[in-house]
PDB file of N, CA and C in Angstrom:
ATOM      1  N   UNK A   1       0.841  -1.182   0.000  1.00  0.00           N
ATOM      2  CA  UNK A   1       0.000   0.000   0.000  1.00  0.00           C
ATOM      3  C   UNK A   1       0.891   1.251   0.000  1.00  0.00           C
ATOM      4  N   UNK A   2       0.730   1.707  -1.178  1.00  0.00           N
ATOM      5  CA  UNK A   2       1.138   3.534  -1.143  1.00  0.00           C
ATOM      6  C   UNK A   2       0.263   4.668  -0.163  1.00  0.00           C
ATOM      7  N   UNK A   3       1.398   4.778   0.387  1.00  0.00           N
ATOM      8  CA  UNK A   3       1.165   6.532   1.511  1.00  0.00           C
ATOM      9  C   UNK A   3       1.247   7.860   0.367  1.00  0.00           C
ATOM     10  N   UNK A   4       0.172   7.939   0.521  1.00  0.00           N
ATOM     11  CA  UNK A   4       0.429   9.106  -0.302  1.00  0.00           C
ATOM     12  C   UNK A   4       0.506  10.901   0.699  1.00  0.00           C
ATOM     13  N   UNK A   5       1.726  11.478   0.492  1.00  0.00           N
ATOM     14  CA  UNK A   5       2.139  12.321   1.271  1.00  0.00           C
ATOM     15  C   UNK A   5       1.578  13.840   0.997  1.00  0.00           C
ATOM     16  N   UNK A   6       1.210  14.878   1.815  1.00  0.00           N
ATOM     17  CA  UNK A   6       0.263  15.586   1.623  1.00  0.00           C
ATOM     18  C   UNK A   6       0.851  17.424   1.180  1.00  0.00           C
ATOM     19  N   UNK A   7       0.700  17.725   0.878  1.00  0.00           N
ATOM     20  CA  UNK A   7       0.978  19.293   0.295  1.00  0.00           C
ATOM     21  C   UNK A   7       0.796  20.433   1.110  1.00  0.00           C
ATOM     22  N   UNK A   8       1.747  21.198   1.802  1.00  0.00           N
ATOM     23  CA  UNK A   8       1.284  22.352   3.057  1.00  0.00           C
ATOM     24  C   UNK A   8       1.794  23.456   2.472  1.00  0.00           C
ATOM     25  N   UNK A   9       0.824  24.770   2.626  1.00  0.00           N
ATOM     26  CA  UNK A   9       1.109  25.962   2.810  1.00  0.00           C
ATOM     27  C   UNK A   9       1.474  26.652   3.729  1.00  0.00           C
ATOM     28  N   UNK A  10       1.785  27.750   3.515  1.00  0.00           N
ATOM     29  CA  UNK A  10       2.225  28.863   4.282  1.00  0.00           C
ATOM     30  C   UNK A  10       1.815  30.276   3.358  1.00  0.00           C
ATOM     31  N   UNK A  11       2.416  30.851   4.134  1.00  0.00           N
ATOM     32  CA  UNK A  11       2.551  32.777   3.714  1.00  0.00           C
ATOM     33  C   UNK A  11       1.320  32.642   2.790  1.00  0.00           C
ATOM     34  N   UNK A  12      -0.220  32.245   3.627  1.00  0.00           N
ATOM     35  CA  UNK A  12      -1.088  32.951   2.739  1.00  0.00           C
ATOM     36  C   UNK A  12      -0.894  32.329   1.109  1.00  0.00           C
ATOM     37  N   UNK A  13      -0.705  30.737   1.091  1.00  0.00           N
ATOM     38  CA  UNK A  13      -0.621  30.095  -0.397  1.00  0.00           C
ATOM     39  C   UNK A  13       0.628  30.682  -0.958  1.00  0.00           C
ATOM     40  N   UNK A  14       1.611  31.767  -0.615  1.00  0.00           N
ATOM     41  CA  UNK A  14       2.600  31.715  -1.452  1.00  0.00           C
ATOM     42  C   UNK A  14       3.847  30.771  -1.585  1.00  0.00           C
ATOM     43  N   UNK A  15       3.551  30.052  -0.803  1.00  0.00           N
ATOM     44  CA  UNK A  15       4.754  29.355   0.190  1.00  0.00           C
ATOM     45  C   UNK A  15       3.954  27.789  -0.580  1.00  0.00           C
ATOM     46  N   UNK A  16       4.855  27.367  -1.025  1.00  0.00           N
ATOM     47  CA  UNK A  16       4.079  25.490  -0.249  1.00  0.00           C
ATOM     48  C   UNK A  16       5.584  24.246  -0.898  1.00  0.00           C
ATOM     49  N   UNK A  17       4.576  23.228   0.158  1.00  0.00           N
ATOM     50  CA  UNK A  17       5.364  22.536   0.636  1.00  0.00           C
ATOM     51  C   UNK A  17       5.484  20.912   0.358  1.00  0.00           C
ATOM     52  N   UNK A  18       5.663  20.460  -1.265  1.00  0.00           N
ATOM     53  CA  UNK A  18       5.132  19.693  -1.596  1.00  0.00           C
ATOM     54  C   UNK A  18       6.319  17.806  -1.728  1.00  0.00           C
ATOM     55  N   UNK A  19       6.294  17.256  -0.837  1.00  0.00           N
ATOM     56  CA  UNK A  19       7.303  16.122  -1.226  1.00  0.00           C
ATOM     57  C   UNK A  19       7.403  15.888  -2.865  1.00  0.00           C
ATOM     58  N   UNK A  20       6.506  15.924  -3.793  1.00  0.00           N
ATOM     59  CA  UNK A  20       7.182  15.887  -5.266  1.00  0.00           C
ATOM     60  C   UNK A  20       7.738  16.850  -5.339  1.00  0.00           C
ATOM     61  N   UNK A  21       7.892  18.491  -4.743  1.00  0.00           N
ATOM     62  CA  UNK A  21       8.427  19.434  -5.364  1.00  0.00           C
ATOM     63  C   UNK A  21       9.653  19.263  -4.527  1.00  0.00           C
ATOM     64  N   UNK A  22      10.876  18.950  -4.881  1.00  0.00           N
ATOM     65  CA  UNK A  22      12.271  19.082  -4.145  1.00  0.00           C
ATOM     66  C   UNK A  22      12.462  18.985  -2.778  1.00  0.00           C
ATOM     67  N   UNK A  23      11.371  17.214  -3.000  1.00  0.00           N
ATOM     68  CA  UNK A  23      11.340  16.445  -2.295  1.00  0.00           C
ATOM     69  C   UNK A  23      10.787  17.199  -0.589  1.00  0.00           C
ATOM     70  N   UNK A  24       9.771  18.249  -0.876  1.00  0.00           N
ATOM     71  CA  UNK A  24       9.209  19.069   0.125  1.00  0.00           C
ATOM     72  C   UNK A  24       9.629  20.323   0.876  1.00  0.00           C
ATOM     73  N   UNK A  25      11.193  20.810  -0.060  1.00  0.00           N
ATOM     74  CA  UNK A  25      11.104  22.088   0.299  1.00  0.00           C
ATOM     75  C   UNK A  25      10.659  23.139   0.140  1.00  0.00           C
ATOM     76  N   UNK A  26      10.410  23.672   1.200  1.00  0.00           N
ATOM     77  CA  UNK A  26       9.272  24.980   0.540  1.00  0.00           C
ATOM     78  C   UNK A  26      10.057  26.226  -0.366  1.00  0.00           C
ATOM     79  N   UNK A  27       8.548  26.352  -1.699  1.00  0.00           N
ATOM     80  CA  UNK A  27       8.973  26.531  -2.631  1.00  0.00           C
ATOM     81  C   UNK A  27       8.172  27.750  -2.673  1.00  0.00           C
ATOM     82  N   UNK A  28       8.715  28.603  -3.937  1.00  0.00           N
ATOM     83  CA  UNK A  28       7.173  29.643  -4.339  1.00  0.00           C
ATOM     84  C   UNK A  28       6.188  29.138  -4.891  1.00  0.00           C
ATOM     85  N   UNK A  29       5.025  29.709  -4.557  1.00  0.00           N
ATOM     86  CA  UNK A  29       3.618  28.958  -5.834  1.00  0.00           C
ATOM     87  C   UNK A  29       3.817  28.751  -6.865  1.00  0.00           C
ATOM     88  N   UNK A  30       3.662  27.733  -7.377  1.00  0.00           N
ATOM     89  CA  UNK A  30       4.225  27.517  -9.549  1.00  0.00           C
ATOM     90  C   UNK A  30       5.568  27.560  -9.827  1.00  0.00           C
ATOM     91  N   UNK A  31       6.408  27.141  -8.886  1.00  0.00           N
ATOM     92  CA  UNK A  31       7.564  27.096  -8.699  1.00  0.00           C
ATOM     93  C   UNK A  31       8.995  26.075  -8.633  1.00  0.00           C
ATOM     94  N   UNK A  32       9.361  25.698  -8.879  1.00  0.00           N
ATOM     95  CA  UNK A  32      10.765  25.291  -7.955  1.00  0.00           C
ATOM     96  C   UNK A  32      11.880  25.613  -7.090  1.00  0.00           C
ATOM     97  N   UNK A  33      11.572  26.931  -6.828  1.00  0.00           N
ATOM     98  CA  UNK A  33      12.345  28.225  -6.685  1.00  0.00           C
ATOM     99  C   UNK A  33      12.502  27.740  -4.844  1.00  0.00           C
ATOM    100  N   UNK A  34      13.290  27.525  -4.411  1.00  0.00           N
ATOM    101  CA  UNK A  34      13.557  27.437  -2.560  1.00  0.00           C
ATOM    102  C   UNK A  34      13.128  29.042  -2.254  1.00  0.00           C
ATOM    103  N   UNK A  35      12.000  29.395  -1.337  1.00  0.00           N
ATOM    104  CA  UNK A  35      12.004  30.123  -0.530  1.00  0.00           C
ATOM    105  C   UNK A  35      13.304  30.765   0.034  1.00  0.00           C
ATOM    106  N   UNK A  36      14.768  29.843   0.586  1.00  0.00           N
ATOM    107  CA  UNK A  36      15.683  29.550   1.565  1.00  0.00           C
ATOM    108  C   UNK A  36      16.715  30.812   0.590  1.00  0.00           C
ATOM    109  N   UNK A  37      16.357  30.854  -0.867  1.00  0.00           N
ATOM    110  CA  UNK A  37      17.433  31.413  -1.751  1.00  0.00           C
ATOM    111  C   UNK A  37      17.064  33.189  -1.436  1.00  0.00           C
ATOM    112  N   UNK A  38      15.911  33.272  -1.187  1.00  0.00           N
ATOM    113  CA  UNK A  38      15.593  34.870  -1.003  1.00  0.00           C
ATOM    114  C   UNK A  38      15.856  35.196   0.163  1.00  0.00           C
ATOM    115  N   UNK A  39      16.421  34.405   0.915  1.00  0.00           N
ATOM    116  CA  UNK A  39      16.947  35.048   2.184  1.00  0.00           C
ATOM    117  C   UNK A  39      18.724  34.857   2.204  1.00  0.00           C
ATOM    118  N   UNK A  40      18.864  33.731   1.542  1.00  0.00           N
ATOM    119  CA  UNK A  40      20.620  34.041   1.377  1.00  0.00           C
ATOM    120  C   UNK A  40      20.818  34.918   0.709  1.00  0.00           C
ATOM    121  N   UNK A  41      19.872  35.300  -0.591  1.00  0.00           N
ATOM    122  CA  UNK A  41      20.411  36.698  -0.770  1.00  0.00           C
ATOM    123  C   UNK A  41      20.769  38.072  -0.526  1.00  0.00           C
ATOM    124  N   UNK A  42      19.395  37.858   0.406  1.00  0.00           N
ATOM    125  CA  UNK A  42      18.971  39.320   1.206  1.00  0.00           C
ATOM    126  C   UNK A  42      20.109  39.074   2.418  1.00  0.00           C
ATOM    127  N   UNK A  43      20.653  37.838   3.032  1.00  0.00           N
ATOM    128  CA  UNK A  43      21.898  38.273   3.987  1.00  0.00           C
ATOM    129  C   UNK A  43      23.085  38.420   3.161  1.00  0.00           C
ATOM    130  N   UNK A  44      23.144  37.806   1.830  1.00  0.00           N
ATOM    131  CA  UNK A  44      24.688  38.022   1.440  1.00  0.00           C
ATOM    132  C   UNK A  44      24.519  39.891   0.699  1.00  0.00           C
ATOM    133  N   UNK A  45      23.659  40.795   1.555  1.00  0.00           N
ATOM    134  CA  UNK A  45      23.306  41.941   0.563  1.00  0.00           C
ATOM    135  C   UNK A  45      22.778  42.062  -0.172  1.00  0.00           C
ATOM    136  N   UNK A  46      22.209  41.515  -0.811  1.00  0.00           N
ATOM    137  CA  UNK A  46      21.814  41.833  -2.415  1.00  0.00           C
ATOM    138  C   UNK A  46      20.205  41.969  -2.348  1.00  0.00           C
ATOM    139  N   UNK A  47      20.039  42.960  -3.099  1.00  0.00           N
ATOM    140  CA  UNK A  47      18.746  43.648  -3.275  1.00  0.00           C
ATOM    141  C   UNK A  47      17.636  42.577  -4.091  1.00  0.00           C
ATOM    142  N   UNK A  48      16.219  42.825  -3.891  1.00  0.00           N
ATOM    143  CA  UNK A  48      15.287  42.068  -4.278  1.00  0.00           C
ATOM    144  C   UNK A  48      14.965  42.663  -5.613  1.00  0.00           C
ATOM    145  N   UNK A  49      15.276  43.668  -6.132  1.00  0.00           N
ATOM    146  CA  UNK A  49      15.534  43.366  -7.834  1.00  0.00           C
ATOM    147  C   UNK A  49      16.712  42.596  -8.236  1.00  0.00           C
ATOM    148  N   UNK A  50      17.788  42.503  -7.709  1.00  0.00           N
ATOM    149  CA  UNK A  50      18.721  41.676  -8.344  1.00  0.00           C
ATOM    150  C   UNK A  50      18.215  40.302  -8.049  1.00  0.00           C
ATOM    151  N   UNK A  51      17.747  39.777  -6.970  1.00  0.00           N
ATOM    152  CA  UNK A  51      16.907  38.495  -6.805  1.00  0.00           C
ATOM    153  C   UNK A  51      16.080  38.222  -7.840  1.00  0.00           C
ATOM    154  N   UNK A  52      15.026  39.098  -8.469  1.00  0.00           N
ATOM    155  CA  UNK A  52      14.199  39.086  -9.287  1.00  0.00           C
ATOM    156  C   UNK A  52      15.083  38.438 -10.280  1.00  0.00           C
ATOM    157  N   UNK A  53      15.736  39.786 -11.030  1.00  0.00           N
ATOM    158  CA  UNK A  53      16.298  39.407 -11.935  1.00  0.00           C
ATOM    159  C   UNK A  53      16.850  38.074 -12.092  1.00  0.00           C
ATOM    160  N   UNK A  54      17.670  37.730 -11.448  1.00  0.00           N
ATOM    161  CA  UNK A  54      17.995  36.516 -11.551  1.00  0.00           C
ATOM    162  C   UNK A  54      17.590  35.429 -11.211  1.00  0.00           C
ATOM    163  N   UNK A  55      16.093  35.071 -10.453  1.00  0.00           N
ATOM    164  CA  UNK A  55      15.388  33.958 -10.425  1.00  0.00           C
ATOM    165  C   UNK A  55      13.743  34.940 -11.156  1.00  0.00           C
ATOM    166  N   UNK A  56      13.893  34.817 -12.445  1.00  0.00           N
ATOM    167  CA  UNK A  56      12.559  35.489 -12.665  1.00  0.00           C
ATOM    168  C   UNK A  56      11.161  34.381 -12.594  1.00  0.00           C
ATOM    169  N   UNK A  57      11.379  33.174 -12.171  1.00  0.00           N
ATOM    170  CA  UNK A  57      10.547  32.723 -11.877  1.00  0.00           C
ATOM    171  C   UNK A  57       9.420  32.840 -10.490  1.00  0.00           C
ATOM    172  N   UNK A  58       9.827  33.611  -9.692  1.00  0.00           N
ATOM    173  CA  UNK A  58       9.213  34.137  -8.426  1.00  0.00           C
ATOM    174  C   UNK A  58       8.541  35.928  -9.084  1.00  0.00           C
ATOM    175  N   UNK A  59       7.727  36.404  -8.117  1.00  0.00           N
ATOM    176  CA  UNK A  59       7.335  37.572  -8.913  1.00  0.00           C
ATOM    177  C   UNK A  59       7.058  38.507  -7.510  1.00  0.00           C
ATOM    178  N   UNK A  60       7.310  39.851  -7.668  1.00  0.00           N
ATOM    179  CA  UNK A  60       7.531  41.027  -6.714  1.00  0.00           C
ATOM    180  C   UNK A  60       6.678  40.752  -5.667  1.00  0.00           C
ATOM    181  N   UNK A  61       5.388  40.653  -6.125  1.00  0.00           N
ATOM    182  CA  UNK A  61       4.465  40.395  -5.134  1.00  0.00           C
ATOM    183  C   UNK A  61       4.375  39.038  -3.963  1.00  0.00           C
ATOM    184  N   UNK A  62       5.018  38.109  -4.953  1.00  0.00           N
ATOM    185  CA  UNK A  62       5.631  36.662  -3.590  1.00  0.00           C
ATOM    186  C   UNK A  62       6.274  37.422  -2.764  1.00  0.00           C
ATOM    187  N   UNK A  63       7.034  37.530  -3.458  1.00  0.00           N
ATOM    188  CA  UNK A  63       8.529  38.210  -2.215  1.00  0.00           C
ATOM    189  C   UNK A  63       7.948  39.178  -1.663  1.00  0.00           C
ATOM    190  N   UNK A  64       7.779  39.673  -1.709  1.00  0.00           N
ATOM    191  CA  UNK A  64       7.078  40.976  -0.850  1.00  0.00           C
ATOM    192  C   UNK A  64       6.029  40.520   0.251  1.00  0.00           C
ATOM    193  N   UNK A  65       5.591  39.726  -0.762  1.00  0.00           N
ATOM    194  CA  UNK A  65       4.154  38.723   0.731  1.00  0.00           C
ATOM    195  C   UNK A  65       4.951  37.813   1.449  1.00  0.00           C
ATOM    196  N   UNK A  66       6.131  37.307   0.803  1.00  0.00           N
ATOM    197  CA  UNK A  66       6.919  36.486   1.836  1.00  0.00           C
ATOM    198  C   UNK A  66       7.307  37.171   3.147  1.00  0.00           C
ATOM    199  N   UNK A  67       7.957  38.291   2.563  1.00  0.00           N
ATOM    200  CA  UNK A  67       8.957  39.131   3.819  1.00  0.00           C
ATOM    201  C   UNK A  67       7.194  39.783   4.836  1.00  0.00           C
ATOM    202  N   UNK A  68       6.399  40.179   4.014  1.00  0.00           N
ATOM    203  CA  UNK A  68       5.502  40.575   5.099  1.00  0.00           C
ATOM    204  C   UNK A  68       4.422  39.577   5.804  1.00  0.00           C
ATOM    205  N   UNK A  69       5.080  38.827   5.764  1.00  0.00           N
ATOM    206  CA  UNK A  69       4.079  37.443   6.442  1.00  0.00           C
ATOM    207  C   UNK A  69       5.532  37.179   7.654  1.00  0.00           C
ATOM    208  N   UNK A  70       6.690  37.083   6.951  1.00  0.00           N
ATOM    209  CA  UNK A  70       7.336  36.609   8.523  1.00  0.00           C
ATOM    210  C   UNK A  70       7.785  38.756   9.330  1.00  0.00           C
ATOM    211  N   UNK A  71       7.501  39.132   8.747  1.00  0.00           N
ATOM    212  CA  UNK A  71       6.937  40.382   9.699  1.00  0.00           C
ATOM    213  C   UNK A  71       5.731  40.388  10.574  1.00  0.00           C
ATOM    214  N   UNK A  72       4.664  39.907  10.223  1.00  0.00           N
ATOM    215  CA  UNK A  72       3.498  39.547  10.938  1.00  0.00           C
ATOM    216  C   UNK A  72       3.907  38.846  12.093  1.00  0.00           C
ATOM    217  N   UNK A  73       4.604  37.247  11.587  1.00  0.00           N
ATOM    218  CA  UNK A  73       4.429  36.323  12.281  1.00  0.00           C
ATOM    219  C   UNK A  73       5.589  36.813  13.915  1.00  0.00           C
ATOM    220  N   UNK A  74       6.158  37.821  13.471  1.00  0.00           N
ATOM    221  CA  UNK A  74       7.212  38.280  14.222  1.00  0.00           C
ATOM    222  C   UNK A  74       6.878  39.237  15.284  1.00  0.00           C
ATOM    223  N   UNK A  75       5.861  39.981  14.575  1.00  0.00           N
ATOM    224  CA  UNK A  75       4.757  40.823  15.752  1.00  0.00           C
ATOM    225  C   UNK A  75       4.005  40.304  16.425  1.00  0.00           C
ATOM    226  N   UNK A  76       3.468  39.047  15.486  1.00  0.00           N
ATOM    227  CA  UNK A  76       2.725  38.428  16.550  1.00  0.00           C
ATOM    228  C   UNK A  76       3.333  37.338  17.294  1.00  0.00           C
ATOM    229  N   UNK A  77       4.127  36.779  17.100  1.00  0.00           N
ATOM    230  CA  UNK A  77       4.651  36.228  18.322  1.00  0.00           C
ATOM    231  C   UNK A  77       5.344  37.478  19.609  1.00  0.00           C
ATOM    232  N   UNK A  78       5.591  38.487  19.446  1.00  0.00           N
ATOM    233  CA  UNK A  78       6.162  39.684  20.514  1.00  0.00           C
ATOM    234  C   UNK A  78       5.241  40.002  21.334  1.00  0.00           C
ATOM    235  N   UNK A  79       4.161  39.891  20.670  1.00  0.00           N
ATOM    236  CA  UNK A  79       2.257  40.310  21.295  1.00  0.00           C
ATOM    237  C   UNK A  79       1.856  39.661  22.027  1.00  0.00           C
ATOM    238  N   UNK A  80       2.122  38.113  21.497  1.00  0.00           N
ATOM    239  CA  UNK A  80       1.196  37.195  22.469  1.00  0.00           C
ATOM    240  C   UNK A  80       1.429  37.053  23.881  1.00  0.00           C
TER     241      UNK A  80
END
């Protein structure tokens, strides 16, 4: 019998988390793109148009809902 393994979101559907997609790392929506890469960029410096540019498969508005979802999640954990 096959387990068949299940698909999770985050950031409001931009985020998800699928074992066929690279084997479940979280990715952008319609993507293959690691989430994990827009933040090594943003610590190794580099600006979210040069991110763009060079993974144009993600689009302004992910990234932007990415970074303001773990802003949320950051207020609201300070709140609770």
């Amino acid at each position: 019998m096959k387990t068949t393994l299940m698909a999770h979101e985050a950031a409001g559907g931009l985020v998800v988390s699928d074992p066929e997609i690279l084997g479940g790392t979280p990715v952008f929506r319609g993507t293959r793109l690691p989430v994990s890469t827009l933040f090594e960029y943003l610590e190794d410096g580099r600006s979210i148009d040069y991110y763009l540019e060079t993974f144009s498969s993600a689009t302004r508005e992910q990234v932007l809902g990415v970074l303001h979802y773990g802003q949320q999640r950051i207020e609201q954990e300070l709140t609770a």
